[in-house]
Protein backbone atom coordinates (compact mmCIF):
# COMPACT_ATOMS: atom_id res chain seq x y z
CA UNK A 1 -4.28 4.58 -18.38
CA UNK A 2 -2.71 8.06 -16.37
CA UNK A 3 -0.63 7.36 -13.20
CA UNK A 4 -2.52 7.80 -9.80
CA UNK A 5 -1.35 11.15 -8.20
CA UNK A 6 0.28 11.69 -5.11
CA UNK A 7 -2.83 12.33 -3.83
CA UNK A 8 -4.87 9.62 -4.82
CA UNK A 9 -1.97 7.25 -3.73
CA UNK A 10 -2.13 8.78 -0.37
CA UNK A 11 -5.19 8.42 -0.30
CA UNK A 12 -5.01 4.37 -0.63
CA UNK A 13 -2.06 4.12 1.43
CA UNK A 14 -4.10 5.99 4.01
CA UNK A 15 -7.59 3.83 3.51
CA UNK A 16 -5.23 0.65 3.98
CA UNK A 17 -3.79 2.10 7.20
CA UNK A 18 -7.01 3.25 9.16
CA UNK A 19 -8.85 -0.14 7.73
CA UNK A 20 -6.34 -2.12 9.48
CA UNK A 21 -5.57 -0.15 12.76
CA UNK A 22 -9.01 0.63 13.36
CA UNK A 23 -7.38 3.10 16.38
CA UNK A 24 -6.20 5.37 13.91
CA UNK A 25 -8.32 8.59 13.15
CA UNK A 26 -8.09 9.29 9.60
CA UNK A 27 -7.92 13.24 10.32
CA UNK A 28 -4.43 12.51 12.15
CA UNK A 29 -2.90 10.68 9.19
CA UNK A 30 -0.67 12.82 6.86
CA UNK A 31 2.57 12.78 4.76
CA UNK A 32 4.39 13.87 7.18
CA UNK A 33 2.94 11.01 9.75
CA UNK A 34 4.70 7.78 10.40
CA UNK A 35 3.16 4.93 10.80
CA UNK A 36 4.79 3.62 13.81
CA UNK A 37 4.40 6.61 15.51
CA UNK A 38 0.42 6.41 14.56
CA UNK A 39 0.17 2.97 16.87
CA UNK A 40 0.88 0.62 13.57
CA UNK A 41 2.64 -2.69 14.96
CA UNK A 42 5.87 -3.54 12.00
CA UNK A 43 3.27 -6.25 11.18
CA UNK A 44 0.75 -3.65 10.67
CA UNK A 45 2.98 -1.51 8.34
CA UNK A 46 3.72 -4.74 6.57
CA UNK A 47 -0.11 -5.33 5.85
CA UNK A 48 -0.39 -1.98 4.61
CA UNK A 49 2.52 -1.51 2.54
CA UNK A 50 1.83 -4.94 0.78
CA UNK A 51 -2.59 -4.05 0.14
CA UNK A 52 -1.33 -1.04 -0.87
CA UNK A 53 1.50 -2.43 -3.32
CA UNK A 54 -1.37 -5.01 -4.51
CA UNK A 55 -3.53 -2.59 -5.41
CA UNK A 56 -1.41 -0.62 -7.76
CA UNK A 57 -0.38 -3.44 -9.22
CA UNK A 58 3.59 -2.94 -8.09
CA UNK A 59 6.25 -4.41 -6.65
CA UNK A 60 9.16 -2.66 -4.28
CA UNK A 61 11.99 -4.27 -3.36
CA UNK A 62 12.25 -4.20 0.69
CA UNK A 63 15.51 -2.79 0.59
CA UNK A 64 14.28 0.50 -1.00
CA UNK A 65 11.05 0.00 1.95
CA UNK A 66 13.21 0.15 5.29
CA UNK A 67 14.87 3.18 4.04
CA UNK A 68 11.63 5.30 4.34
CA UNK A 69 11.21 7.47 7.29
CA UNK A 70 7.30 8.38 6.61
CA UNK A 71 4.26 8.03 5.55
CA UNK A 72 5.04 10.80 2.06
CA UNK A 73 8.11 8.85 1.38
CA UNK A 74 6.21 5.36 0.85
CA UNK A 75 3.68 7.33 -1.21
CA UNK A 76 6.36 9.09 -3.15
CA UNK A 77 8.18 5.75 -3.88
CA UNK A 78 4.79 4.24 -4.92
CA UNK A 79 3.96 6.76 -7.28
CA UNK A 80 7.65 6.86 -8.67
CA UNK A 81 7.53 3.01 -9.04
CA UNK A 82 3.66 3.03 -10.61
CA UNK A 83 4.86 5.35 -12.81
CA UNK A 84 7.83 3.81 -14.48
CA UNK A 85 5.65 0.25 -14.54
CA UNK A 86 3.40 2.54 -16.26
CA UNK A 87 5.72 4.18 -19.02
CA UNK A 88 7.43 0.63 -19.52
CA UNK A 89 3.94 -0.53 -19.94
CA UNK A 90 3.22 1.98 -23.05
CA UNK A 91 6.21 1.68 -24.48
């Protein structure tokens, strides 16, 4: 089993956000976007965060969340944490 990309994690990150602020265009959303900025309520970001997190099957402790400043840096630290489950995994 390979490691989603960036990409593709942006990708689900981004389907999670416009499915649950409805107000959001897709088009607008990008790395470099944050969230809060977009018109997503904390609550919002919460929802997102966690589908997101449920979907790749990882966990991230909140700690490392509240440091992030946009929408690339969650992605990033999903994709870093997927892919260490993911080597521990094959180990």
């Amino acid at each position: 089993m390979t490691t989603p990309s960036t990409e593709e994690i942006f990708e689900i990150v981004k389907r999670h956000l416009t499915e649950i602020v409805t107000e959001i265009d897709p088009a607008v959303v990008t790395p470099a976007g944050n969230m809060k900025e977009l018109g997503a309520s904390s609550l919002d970001i919460v929802e997102v965060v966690s589908c997101s997190m449920r979907e790749l099957r990882v966990r991230v402790p909140r700690s490392e969340l509240s440091t992030l400043k946009d929408i690339g840096g969650l992605v990033d630290l999903l994709h870093h944490t997927k892919q260490a489950k993911d080597a521990a995994a094959s180990a």
